[in-house]
PDB file of N, CA and C in Angstrom:
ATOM      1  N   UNK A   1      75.569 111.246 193.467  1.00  0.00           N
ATOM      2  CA  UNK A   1      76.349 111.564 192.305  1.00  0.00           C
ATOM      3  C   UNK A   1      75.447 111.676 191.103  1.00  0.00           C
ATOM      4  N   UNK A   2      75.625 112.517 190.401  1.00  0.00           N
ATOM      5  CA  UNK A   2      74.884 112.979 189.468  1.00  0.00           C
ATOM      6  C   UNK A   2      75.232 112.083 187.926  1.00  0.00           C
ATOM      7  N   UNK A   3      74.665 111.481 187.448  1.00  0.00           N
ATOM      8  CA  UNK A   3      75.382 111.215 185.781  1.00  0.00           C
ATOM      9  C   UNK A   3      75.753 112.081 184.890  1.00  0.00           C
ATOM     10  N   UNK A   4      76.973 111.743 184.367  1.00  0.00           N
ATOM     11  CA  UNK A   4      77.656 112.991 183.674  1.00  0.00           C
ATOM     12  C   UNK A   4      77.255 112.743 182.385  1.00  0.00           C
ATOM     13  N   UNK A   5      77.098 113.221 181.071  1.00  0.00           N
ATOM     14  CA  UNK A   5      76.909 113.175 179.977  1.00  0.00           C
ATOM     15  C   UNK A   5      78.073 113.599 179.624  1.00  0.00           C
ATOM     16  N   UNK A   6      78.255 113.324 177.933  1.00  0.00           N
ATOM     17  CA  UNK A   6      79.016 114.213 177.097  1.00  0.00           C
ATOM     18  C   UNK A   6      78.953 115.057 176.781  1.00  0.00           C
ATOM     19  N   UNK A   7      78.996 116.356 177.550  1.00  0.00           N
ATOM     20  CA  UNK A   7      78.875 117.451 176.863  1.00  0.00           C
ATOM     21  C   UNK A   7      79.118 118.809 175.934  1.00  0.00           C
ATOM     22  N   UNK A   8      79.944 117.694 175.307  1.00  0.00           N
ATOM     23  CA  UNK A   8      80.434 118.061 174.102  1.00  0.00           C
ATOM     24  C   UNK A   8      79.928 118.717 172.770  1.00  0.00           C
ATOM     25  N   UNK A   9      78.443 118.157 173.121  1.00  0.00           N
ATOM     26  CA  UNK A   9      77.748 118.199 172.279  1.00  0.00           C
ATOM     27  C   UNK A   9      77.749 117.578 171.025  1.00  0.00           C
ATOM     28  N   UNK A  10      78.485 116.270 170.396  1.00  0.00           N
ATOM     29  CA  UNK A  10      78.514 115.843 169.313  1.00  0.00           C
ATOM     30  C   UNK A  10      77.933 114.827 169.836  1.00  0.00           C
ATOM     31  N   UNK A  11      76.634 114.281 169.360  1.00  0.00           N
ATOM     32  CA  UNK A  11      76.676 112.482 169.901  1.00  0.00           C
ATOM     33  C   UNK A  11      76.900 111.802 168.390  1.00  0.00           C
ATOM     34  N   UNK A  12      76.526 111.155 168.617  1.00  0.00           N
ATOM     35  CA  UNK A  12      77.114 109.813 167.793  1.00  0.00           C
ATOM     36  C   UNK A  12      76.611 109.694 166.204  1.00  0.00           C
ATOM     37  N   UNK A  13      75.358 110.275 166.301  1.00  0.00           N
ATOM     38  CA  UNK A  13      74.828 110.397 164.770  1.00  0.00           C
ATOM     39  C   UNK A  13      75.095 111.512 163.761  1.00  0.00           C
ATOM     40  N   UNK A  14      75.376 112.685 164.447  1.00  0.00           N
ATOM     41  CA  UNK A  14      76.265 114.025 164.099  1.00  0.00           C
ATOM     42  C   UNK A  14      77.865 113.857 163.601  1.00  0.00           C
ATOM     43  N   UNK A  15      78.083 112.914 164.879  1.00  0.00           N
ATOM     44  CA  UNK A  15      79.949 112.600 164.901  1.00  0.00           C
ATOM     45  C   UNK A  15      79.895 111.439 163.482  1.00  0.00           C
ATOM     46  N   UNK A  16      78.914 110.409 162.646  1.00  0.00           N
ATOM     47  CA  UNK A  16      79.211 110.174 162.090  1.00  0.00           C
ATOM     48  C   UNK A  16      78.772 110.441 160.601  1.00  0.00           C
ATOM     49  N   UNK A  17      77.722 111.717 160.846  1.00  0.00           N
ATOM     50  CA  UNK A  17      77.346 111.792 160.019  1.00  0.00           C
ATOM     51  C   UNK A  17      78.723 113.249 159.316  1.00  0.00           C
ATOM     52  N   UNK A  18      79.088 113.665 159.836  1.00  0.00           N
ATOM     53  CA  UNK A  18      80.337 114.606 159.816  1.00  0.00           C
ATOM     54  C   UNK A  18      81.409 113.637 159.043  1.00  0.00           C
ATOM     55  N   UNK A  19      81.653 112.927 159.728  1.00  0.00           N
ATOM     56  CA  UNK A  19      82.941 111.896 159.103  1.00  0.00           C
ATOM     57  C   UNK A  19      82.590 111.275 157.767  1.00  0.00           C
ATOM     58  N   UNK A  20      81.001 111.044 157.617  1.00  0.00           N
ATOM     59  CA  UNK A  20      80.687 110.583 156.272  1.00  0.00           C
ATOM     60  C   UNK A  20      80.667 111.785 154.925  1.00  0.00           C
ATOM     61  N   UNK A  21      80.801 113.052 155.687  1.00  0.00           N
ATOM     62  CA  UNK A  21      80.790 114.362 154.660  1.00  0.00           C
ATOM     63  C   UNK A  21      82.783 114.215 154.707  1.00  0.00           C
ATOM     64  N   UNK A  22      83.057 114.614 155.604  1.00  0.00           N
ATOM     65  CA  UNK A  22      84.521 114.293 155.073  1.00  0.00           C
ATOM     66  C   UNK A  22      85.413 113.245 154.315  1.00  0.00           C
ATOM     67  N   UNK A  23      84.812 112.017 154.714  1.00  0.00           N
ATOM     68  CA  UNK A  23      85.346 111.389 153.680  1.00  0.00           C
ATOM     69  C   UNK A  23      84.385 111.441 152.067  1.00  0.00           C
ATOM     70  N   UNK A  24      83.002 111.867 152.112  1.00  0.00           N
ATOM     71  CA  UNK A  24      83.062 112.170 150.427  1.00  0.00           C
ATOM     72  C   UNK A  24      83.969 113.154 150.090  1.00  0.00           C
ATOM     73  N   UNK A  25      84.312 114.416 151.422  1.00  0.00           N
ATOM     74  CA  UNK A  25      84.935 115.179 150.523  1.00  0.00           C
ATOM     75  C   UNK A  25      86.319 115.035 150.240  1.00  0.00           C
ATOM     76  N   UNK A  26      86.984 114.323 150.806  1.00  0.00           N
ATOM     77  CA  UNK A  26      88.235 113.361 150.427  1.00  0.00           C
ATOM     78  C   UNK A  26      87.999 112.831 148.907  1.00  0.00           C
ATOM     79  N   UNK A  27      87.380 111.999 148.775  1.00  0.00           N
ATOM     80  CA  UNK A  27      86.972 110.860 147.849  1.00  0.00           C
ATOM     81  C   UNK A  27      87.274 111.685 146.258  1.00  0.00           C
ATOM     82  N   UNK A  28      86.439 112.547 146.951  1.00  0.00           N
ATOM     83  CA  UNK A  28      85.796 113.872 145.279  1.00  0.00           C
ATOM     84  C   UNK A  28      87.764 114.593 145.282  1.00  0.00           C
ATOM     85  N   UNK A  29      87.920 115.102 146.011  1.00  0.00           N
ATOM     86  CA  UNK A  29      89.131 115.575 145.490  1.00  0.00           C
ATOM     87  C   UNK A  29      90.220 114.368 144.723  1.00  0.00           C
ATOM     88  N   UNK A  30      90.391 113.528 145.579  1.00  0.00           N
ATOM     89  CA  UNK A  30      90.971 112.200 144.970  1.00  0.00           C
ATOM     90  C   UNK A  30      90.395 111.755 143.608  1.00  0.00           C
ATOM     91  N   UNK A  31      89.243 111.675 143.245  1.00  0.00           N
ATOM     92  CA  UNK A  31      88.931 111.470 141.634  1.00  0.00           C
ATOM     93  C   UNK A  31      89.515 112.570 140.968  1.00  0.00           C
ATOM     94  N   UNK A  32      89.290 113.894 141.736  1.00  0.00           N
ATOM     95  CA  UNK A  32      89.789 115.200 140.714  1.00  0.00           C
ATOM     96  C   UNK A  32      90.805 114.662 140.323  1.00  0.00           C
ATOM     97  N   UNK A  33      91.980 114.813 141.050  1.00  0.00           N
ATOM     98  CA  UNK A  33      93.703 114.755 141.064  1.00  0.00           C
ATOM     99  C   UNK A  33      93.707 113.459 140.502  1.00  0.00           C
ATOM    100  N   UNK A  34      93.105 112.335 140.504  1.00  0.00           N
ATOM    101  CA  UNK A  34      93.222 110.767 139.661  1.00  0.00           C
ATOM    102  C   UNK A  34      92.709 111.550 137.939  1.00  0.00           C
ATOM    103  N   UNK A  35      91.586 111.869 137.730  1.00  0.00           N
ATOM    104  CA  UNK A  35      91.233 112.216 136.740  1.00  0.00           C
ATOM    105  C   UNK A  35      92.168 113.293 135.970  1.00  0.00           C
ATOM    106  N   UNK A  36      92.856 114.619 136.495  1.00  0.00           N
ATOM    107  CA  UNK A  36      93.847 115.105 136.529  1.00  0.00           C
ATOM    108  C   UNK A  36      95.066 114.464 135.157  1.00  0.00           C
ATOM    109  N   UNK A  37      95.701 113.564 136.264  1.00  0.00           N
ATOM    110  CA  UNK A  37      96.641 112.808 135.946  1.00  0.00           C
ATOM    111  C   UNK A  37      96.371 111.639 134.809  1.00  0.00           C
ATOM    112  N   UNK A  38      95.291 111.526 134.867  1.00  0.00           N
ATOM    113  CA  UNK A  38      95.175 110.255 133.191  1.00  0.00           C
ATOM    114  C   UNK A  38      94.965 111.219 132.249  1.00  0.00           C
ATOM    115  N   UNK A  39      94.469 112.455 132.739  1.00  0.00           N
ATOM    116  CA  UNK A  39      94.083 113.308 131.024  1.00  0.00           C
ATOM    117  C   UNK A  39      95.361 113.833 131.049  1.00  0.00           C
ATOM    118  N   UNK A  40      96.639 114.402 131.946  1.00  0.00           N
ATOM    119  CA  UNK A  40      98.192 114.509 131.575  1.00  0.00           C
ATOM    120  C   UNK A  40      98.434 113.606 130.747  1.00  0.00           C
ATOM    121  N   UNK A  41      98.752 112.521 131.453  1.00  0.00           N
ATOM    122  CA  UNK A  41      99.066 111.320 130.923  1.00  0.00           C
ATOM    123  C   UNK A  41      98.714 110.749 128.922  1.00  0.00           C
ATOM    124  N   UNK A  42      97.369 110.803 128.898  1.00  0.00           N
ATOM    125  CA  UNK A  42      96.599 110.946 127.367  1.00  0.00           C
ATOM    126  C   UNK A  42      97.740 112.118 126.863  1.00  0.00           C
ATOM    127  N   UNK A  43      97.541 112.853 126.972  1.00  0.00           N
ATOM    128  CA  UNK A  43      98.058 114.268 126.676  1.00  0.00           C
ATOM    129  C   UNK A  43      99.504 113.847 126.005  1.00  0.00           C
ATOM    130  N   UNK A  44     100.391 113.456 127.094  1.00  0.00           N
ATOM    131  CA  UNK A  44     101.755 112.852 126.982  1.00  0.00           C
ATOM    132  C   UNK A  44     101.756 111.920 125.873  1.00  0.00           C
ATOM    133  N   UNK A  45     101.032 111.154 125.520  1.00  0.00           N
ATOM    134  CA  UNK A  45     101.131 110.020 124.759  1.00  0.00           C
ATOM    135  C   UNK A  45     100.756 110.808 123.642  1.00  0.00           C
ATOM    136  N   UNK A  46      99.705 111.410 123.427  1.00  0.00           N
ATOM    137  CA  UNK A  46      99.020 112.177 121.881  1.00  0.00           C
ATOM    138  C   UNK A  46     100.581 112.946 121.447  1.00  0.00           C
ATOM    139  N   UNK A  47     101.047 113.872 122.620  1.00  0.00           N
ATOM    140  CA  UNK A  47     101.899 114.266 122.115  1.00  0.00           C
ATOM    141  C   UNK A  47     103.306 114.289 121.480  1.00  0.00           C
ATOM    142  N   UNK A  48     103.526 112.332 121.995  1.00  0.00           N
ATOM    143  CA  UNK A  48     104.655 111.668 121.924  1.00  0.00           C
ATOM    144  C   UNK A  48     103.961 111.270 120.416  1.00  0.00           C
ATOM    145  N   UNK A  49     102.966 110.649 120.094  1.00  0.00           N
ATOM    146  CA  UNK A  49     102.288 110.294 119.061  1.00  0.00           C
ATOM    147  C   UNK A  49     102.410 111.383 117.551  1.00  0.00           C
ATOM    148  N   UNK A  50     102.298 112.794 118.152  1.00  0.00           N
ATOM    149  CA  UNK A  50     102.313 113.357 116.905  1.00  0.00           C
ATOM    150  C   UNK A  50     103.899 114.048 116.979  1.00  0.00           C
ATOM    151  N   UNK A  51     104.770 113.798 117.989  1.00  0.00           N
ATOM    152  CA  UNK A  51     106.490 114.118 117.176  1.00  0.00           C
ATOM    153  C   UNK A  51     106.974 113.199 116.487  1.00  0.00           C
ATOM    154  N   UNK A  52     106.382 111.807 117.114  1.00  0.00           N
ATOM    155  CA  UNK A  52     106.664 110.817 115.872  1.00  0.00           C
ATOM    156  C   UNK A  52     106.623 110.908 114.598  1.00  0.00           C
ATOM    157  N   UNK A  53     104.621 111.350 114.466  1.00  0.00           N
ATOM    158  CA  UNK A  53     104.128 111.001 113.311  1.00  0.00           C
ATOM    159  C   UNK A  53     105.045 112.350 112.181  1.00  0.00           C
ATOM    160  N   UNK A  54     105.369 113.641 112.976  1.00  0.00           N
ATOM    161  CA  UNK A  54     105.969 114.646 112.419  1.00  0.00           C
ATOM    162  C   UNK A  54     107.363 114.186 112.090  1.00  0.00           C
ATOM    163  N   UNK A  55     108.382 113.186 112.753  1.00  0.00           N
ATOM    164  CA  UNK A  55     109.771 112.701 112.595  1.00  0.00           C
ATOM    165  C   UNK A  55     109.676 112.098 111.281  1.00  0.00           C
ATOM    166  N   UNK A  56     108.515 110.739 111.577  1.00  0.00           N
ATOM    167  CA  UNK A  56     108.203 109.688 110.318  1.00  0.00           C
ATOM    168  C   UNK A  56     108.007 111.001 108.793  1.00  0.00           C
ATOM    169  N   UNK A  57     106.945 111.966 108.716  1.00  0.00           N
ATOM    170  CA  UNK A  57     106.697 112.132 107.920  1.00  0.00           C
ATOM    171  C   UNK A  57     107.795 113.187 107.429  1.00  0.00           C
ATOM    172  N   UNK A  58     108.716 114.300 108.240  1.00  0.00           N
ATOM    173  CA  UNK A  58     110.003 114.538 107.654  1.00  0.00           C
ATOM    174  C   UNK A  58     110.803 113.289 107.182  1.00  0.00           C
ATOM    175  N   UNK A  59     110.923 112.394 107.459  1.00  0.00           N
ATOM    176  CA  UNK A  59     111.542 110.860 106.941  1.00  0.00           C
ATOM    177  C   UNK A  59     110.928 110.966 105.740  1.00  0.00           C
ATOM    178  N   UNK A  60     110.205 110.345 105.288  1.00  0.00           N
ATOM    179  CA  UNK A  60     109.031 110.319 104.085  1.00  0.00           C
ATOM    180  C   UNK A  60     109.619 110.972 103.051  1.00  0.00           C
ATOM    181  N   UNK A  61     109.124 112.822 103.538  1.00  0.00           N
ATOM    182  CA  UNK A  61     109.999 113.526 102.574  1.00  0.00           C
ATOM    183  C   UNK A  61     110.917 113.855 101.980  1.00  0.00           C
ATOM    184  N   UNK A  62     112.068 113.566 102.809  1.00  0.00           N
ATOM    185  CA  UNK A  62     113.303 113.713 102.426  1.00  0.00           C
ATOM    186  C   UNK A  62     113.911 112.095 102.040  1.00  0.00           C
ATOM    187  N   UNK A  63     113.386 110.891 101.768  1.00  0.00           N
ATOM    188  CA  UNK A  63     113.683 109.960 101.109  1.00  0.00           C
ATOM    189  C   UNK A  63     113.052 110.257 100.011  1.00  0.00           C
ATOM    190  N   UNK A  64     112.023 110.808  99.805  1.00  0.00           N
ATOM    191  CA  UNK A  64     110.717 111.433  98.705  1.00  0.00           C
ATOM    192  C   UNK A  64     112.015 112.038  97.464  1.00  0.00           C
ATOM    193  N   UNK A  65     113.002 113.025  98.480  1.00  0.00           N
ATOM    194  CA  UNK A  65     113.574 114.107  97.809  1.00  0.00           C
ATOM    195  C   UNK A  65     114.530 113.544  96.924  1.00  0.00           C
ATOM    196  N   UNK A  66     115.380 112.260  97.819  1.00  0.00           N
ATOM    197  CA  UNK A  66     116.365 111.706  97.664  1.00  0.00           C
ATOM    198  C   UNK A  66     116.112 110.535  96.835  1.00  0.00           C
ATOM    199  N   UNK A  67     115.197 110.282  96.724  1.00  0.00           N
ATOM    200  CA  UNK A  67     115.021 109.161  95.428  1.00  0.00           C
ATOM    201  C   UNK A  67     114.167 110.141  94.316  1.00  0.00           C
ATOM    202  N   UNK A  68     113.916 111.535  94.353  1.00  0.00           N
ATOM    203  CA  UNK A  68     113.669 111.924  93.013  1.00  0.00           C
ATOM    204  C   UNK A  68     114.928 112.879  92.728  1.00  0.00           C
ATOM    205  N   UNK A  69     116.001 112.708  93.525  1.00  0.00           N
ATOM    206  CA  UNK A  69     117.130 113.928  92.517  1.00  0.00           C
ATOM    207  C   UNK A  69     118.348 112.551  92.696  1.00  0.00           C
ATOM    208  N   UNK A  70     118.519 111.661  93.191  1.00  0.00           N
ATOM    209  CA  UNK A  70     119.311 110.854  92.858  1.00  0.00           C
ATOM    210  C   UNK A  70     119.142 109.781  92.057  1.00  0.00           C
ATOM    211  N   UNK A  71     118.160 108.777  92.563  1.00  0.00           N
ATOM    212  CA  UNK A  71     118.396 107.711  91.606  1.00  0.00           C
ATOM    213  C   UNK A  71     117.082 107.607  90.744  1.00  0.00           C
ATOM    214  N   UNK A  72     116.234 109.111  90.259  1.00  0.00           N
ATOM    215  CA  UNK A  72     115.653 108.681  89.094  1.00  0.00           C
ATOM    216  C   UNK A  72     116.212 109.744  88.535  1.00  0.00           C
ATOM    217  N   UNK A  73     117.209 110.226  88.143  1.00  0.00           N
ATOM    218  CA  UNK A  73     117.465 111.263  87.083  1.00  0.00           C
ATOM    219  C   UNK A  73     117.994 110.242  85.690  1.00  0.00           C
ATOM    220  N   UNK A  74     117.440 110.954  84.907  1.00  0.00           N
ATOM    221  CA  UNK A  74     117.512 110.399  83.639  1.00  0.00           C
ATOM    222  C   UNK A  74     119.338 110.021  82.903  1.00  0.00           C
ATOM    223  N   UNK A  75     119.616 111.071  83.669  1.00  0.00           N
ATOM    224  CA  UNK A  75     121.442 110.624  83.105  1.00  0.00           C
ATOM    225  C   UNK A  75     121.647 109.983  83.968  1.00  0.00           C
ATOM    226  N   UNK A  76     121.666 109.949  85.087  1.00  0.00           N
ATOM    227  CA  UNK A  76     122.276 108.833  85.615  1.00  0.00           C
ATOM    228  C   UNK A  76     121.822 107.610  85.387  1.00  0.00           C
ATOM    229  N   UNK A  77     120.293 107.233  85.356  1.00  0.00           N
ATOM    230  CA  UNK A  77     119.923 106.239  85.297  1.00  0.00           C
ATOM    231  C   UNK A  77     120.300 105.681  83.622  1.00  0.00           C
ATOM    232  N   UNK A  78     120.162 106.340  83.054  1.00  0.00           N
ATOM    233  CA  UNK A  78     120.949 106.094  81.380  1.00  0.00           C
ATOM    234  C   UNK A  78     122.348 105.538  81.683  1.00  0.00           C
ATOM    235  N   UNK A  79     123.285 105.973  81.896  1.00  0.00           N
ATOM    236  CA  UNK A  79     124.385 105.676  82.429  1.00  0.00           C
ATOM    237  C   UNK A  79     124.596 104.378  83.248  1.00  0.00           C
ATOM    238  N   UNK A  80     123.769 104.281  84.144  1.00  0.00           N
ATOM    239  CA  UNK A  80     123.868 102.877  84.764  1.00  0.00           C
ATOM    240  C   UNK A  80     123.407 101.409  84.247  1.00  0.00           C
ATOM    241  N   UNK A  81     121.832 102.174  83.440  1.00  0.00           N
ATOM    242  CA  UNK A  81     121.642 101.060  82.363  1.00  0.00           C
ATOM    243  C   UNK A  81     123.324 101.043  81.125  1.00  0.00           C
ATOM    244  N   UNK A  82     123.488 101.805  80.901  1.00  0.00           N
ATOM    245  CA  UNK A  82     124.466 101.730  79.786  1.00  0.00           C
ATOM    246  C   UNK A  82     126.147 100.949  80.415  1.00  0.00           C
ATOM    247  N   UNK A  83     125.960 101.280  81.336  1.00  0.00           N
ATOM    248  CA  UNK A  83     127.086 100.133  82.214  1.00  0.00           C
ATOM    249  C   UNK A  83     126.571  98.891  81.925  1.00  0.00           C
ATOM    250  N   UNK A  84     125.661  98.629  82.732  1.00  0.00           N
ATOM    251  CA  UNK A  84     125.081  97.126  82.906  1.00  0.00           C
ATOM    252  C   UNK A  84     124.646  96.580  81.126  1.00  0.00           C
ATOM    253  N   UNK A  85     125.055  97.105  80.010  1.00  0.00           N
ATOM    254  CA  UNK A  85     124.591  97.026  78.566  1.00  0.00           C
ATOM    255  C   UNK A  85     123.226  96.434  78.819  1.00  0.00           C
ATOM    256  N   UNK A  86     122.099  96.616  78.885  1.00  0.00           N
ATOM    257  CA  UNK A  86     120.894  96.514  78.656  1.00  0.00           C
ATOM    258  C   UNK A  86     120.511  97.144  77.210  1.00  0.00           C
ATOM    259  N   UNK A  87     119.468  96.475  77.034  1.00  0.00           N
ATOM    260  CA  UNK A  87     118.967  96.974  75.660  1.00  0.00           C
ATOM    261  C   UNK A  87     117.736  97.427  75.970  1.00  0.00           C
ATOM    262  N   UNK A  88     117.749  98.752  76.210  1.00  0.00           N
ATOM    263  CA  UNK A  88     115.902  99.503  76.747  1.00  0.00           C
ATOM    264  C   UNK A  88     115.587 100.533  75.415  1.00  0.00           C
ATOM    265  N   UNK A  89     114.185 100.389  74.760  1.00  0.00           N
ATOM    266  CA  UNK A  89     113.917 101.314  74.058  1.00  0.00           C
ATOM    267  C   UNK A  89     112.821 102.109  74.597  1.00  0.00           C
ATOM    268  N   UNK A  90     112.728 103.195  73.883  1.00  0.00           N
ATOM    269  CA  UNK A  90     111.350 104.157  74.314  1.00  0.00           C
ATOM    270  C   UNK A  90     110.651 103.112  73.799  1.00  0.00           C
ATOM    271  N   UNK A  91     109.362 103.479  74.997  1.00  0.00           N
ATOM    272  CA  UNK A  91     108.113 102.926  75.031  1.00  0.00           C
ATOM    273  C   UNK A  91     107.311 104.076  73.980  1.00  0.00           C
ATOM    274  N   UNK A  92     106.620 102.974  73.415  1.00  0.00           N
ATOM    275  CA  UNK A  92     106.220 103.994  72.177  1.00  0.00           C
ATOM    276  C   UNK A  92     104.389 104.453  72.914  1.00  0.00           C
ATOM    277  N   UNK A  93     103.790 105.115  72.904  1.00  0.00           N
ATOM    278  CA  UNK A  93     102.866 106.054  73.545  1.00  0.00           C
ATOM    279  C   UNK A  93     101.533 105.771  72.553  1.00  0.00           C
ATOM    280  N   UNK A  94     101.795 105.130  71.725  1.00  0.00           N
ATOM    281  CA  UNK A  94     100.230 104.867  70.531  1.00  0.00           C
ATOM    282  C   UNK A  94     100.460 103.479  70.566  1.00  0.00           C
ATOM    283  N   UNK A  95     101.351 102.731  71.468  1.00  0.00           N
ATOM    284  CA  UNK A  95     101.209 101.129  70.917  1.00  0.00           C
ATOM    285  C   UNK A  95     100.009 100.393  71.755  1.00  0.00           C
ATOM    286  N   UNK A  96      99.628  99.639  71.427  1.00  0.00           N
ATOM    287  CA  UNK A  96      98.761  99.034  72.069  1.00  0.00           C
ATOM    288  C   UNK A  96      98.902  98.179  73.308  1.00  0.00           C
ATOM    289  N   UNK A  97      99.803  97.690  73.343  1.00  0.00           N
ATOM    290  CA  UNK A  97     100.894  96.715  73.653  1.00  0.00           C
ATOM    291  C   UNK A  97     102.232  96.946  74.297  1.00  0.00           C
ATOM    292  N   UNK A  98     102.768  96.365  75.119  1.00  0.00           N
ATOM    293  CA  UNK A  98     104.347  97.315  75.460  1.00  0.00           C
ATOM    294  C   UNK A  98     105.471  96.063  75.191  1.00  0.00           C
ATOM    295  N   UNK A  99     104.753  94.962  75.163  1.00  0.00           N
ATOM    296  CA  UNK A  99     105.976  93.495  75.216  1.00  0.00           C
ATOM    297  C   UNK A  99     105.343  93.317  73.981  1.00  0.00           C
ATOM    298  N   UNK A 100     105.844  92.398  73.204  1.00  0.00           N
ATOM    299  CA  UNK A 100     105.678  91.723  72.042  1.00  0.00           C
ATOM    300  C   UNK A 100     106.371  90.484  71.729  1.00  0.00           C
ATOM    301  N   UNK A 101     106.147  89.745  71.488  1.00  0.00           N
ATOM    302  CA  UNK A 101     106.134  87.937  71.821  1.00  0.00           C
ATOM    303  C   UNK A 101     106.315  87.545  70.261  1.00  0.00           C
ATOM    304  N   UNK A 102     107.660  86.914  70.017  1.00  0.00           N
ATOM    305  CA  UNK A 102     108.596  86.688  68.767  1.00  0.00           C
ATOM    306  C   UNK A 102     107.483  85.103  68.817  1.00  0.00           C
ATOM    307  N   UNK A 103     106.871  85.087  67.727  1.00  0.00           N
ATOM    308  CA  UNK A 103     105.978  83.925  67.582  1.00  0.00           C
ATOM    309  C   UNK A 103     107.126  82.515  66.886  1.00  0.00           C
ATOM    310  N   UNK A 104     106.617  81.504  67.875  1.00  0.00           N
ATOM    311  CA  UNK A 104     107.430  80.292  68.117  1.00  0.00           C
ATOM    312  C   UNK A 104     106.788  79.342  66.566  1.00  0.00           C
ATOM    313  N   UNK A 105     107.368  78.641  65.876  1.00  0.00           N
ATOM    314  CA  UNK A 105     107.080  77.517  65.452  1.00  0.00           C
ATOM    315  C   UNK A 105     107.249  76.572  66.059  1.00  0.00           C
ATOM    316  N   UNK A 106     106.478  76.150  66.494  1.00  0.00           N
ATOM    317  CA  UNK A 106     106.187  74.613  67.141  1.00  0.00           C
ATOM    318  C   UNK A 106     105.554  73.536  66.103  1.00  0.00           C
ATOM    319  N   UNK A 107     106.835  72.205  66.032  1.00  0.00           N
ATOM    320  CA  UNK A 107     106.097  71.693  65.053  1.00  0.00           C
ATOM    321  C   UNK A 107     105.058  70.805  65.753  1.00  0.00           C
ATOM    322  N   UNK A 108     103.957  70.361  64.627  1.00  0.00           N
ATOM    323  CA  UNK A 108     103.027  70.203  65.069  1.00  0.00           C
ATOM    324  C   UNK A 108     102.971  68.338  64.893  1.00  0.00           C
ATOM    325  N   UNK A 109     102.578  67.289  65.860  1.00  0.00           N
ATOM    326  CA  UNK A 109     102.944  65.906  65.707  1.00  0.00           C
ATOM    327  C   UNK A 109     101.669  65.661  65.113  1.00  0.00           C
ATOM    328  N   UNK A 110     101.996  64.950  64.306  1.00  0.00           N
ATOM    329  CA  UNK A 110     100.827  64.108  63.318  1.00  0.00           C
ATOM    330  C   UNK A 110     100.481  62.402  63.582  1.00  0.00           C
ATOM    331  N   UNK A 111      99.411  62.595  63.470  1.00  0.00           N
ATOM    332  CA  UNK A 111      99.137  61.352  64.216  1.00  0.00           C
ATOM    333  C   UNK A 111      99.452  60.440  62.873  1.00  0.00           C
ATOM    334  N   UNK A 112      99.963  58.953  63.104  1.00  0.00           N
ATOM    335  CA  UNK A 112     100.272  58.016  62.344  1.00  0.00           C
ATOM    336  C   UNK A 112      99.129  57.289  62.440  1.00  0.00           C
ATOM    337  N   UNK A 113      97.767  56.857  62.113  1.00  0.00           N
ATOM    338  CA  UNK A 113      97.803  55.785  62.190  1.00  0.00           C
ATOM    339  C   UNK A 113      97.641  54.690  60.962  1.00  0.00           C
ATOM    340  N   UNK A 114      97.722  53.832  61.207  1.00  0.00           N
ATOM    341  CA  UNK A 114      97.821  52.516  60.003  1.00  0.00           C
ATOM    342  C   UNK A 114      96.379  52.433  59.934  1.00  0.00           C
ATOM    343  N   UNK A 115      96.139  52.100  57.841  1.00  0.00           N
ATOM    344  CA  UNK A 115      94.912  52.608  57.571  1.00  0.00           C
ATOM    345  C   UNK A 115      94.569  51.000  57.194  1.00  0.00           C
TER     346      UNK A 115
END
């Protein structure tokens, strides 16, 4: 009887050196498609990031709008001071000063002593 070989022709250092090229080339596609998916992902978030920042800053403006045609207009705000009777004068534009301080007499204690 003769010994049979494999004659297949793959032996063992071929057969694994084959399997070690297929699984890098596994490996490499798998980083692609991983790498892929986190720069989607980034993507998703930047872009969730700037409808916000675009929501917030229409917000901004239109409170911007709404506190300069409602509650600083000059008649109304006249009017509401003039409800509440406040006493507001123009600020005068050459004063040095904007408060002015009604000067106190304080009397002054004198010392007693026996001479």
């Amino acid at each position: 009887m003769k010994n049979r070989r494999n004659s297949s022709g793959l032996s063992l250092p071929r057969l694994s050196a084959l399997l070690t090229i297929i699984v890098l080339l596994l490996l490499t596609a798998l980083s692609v498609v991983v790498n892929k998916n986190r720069i989607t992902a980034l993507a998703d978030q930047q872009r969730l990031v700037e409808q916000e920042t675009r929501l917030l800053k229409f917000e901004i403006t239109n409170l911007d709008n709404k506190i300069g045609t409602q509650l600083l207009d000059k008649k109304r705000v006249s009017g509401v001071l003039a409800d509440k009777a406040l006493q507001l004068q123009e600020i005068n534009k050459d004063a040095r000063s904007v408060i002015y301080l009604k000067s106190a007499s304080i009397p002054v204690a004198q010392n007693s002593s026996p001479q």
